[in-house]
N, C-alpha and C. Protein backbone atom coordinates (compact mmCIF):
# COMPACT_ATOMS: atom_id res chain seq x y z
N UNK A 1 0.84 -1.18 0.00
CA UNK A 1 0.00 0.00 0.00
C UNK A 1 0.88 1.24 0.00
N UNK A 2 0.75 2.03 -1.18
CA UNK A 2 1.65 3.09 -0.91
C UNK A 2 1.15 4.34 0.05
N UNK A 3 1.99 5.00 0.65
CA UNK A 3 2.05 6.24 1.54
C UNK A 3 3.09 6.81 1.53
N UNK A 4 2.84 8.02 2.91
CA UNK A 4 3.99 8.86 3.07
C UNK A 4 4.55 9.51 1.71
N UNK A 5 3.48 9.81 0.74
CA UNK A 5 3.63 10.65 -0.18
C UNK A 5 4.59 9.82 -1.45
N UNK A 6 4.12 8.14 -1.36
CA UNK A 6 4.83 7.34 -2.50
C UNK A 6 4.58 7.63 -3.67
N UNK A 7 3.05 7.43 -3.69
CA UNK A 7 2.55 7.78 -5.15
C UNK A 7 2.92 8.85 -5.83
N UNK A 8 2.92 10.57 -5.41
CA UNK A 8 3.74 11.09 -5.84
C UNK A 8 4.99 11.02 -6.52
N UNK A 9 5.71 10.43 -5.46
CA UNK A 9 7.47 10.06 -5.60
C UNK A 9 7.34 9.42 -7.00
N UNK A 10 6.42 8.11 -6.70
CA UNK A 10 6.53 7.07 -7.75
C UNK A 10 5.76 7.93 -9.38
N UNK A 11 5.37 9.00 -9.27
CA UNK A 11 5.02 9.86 -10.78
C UNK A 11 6.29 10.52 -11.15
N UNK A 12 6.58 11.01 -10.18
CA UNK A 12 8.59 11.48 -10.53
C UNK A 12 9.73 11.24 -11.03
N UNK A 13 9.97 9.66 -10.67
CA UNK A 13 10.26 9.05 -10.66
C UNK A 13 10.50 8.04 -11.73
N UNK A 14 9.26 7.87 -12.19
CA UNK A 14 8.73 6.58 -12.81
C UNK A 14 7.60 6.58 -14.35
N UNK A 15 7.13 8.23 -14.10
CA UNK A 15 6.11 8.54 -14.93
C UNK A 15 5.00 7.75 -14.54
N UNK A 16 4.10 8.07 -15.38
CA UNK A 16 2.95 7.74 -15.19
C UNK A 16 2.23 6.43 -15.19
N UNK A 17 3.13 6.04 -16.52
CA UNK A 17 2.52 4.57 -16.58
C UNK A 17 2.81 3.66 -15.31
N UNK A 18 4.46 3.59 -15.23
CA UNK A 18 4.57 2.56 -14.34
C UNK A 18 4.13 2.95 -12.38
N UNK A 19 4.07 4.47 -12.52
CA UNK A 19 3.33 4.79 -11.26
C UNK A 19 2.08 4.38 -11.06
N UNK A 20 1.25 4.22 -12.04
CA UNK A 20 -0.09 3.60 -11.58
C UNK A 20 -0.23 2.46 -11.74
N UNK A 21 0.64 1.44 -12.40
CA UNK A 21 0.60 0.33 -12.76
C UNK A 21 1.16 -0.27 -11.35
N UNK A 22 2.39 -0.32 -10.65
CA UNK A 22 2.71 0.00 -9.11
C UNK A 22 1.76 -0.08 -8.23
N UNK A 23 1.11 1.30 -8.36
CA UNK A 23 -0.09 1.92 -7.73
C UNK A 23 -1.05 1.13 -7.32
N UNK A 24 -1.97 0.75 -8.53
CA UNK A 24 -3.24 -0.04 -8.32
C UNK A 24 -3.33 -1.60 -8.61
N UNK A 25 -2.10 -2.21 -9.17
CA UNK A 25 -2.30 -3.20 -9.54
C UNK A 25 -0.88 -3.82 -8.05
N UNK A 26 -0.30 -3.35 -7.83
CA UNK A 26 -0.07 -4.26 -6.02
C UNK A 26 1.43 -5.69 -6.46
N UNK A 27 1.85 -5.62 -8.18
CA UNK A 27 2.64 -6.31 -7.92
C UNK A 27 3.88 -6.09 -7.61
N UNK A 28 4.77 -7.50 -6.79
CA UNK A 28 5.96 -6.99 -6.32
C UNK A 28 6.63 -6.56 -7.32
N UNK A 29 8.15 -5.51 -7.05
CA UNK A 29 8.67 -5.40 -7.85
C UNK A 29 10.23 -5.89 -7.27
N UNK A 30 10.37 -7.20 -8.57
CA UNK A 30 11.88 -7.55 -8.09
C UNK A 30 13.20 -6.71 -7.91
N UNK A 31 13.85 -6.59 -7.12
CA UNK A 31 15.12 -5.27 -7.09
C UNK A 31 15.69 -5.02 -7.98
N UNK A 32 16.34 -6.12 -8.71
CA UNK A 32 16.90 -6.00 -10.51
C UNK A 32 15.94 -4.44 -10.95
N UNK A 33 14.65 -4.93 -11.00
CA UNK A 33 14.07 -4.06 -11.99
C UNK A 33 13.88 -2.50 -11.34
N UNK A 34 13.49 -2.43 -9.87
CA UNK A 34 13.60 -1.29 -8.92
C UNK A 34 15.20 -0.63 -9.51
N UNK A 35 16.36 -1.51 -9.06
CA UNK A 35 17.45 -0.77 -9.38
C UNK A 35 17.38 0.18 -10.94
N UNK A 36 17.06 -0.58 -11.88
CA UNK A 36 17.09 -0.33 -13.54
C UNK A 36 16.40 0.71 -13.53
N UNK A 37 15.15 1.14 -12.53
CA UNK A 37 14.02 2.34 -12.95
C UNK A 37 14.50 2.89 -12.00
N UNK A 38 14.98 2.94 -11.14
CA UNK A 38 15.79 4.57 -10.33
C UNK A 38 15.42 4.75 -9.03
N UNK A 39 14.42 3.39 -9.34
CA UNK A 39 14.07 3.57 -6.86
C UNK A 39 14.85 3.35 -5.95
N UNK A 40 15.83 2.78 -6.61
CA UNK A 40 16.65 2.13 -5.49
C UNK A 40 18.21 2.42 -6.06
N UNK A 41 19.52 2.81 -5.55
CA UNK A 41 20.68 3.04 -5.69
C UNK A 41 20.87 1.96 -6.01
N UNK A 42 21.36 0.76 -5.19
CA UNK A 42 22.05 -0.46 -5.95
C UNK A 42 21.24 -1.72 -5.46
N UNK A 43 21.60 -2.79 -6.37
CA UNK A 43 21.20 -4.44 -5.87
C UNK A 43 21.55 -4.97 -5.29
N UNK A 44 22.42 -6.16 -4.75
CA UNK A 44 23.05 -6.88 -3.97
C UNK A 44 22.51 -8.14 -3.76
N UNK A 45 22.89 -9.06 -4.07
CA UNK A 45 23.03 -10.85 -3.69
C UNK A 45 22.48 -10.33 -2.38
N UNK A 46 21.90 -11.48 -1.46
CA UNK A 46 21.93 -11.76 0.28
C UNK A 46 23.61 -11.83 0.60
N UNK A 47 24.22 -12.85 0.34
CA UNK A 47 25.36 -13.18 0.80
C UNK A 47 26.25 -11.80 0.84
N UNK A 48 26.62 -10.81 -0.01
CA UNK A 48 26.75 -9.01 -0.01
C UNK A 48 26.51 -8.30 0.07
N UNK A 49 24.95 -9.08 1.08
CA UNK A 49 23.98 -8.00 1.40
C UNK A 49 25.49 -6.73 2.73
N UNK A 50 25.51 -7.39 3.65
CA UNK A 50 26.18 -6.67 5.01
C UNK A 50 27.62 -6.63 4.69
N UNK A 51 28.19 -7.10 3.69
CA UNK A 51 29.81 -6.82 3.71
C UNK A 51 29.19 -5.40 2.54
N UNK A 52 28.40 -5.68 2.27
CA UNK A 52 28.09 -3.99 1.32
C UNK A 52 28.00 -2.75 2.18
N UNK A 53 27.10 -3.25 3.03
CA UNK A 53 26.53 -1.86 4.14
C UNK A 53 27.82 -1.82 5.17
N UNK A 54 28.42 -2.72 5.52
CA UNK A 54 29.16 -2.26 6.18
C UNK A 54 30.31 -1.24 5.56
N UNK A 55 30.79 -1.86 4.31
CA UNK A 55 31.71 -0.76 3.55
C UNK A 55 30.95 0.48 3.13
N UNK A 56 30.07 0.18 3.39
CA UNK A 56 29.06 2.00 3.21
C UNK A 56 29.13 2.92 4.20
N UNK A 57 28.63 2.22 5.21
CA UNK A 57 29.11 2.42 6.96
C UNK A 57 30.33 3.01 6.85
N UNK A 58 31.31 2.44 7.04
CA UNK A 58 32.96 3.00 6.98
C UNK A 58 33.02 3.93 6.24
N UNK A 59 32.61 3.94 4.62
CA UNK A 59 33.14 5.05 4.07
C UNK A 59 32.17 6.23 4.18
N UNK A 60 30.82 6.46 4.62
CA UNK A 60 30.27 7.44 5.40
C UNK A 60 30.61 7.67 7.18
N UNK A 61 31.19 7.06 7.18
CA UNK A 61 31.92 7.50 8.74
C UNK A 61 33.21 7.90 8.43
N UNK A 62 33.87 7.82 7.49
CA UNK A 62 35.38 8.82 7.11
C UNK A 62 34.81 10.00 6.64
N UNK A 63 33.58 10.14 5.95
CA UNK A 63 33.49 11.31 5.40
C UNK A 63 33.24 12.07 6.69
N UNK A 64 32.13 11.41 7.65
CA UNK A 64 31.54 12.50 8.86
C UNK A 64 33.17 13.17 9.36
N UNK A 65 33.94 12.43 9.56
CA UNK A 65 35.12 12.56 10.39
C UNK A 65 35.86 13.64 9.68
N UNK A 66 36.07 13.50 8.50
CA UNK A 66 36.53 15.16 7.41
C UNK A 66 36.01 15.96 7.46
N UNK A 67 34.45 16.05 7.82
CA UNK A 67 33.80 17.22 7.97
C UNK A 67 34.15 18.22 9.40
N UNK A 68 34.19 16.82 10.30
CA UNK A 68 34.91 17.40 12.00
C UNK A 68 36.23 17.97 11.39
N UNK A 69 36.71 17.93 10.57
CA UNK A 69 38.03 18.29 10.39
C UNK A 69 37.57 19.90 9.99
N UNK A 70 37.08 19.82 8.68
CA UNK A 70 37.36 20.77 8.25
C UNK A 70 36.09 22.12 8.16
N UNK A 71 34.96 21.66 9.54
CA UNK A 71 33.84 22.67 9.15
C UNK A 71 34.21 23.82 10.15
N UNK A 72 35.01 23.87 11.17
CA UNK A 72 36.02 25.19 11.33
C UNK A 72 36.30 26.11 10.74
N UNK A 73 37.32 25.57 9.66
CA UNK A 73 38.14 26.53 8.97
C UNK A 73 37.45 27.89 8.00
N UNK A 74 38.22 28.48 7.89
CA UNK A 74 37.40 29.66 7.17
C UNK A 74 37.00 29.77 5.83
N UNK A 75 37.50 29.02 5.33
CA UNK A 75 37.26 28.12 3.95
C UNK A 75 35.56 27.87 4.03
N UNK A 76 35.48 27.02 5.36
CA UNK A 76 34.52 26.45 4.97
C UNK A 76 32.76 27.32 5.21
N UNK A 77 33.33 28.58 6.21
CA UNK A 77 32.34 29.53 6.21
C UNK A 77 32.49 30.25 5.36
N UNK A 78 33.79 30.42 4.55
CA UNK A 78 32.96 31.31 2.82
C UNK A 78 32.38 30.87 2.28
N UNK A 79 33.16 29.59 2.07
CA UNK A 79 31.48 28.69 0.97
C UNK A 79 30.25 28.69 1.67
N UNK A 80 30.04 28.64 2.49
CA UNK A 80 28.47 28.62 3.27
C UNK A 80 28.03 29.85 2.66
N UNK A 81 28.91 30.75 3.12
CA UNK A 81 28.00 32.52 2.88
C UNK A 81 27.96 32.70 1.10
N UNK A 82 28.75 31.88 0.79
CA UNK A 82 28.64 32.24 -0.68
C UNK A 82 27.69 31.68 -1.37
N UNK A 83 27.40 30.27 -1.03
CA UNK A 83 26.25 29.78 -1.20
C UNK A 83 25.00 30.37 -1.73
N UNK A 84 24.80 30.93 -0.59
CA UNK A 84 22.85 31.76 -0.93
C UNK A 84 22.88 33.09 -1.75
N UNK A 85 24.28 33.76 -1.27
CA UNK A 85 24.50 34.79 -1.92
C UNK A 85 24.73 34.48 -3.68
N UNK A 86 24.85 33.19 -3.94
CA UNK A 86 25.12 33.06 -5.40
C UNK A 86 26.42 33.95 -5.86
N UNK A 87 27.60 33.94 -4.72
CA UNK A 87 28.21 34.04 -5.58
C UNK A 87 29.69 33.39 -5.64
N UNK A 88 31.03 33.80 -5.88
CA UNK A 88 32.00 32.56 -6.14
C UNK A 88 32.29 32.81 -4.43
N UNK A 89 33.02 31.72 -4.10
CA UNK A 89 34.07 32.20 -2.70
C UNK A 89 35.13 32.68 -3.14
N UNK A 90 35.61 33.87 -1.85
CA UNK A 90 37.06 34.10 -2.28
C UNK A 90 37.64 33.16 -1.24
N UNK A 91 38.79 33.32 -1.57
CA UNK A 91 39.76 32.56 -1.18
C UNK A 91 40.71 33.30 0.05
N UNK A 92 40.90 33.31 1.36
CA UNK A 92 41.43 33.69 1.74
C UNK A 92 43.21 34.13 2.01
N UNK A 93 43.84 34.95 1.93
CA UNK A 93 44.73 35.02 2.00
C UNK A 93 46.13 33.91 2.31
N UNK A 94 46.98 33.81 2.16
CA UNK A 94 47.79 33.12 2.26
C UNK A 94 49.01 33.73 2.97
C-alpha cells in the first residue's frame, strides 16, 4: 500500500505509466528491476547483502570525520555565505 507521499514520488520518478501500474495493480517489484528504474541506488546478492553496508558504513563515517576536520576553517564559512549569496568564494589570503 503506498504512503507517506509514494505515489507522488513514484510519478517522478517513474512517470505515469509505471506509477499507476505500481499503484493499483499491487505487484511486487523484483530489485533488478527497482534498481534499472531509479528507486533504489544499488542491488546486492543476500550473501553481499552486510559486507556492502558495512563498507558503506565506513566510508560514510570517514566522510563525517573530514567534515569534524574541516567545518572550522574559514574556507569552509565562505562557501556557506557564498552559497545563498550566489556568488563565487574568495579565497582567503595566504
Amino acid at each position: 500500500m503506498p504512503d507517506v507521499g509514494s505515489t507522488w514520488l513514484y510519478q517522478c520518478l517513474l512517470g505515469s505509466g509505471r506509477a499507476t501500474a505500481l499503484t493499483l495493480l499491487g505487484d511486487k517489484l523484483p530489485a533488478d528491476k527497482a534498481a534499472a528504474w531509479g528507486l533504489v541506488w544499488d542491488c546486492v546478492g543476500d550473501a553481499e547483502l552486510m559486507p556492502r553496508a558495512l563498507a558503506t558504513a565506513r566510508q560514510l563515517a570517514c566522510e563525517a570525520e573530514r567534515q569534524r576536520m574541516l567545518i572550522d576553517r574559514p574556507e569552509f564559512a565562505e562557501g556557506v555565505a557564498a552559497f545563498p549569496a550566489k556568488r563565487p568564494p574568495t579565497s582567503p589570503p595566504r
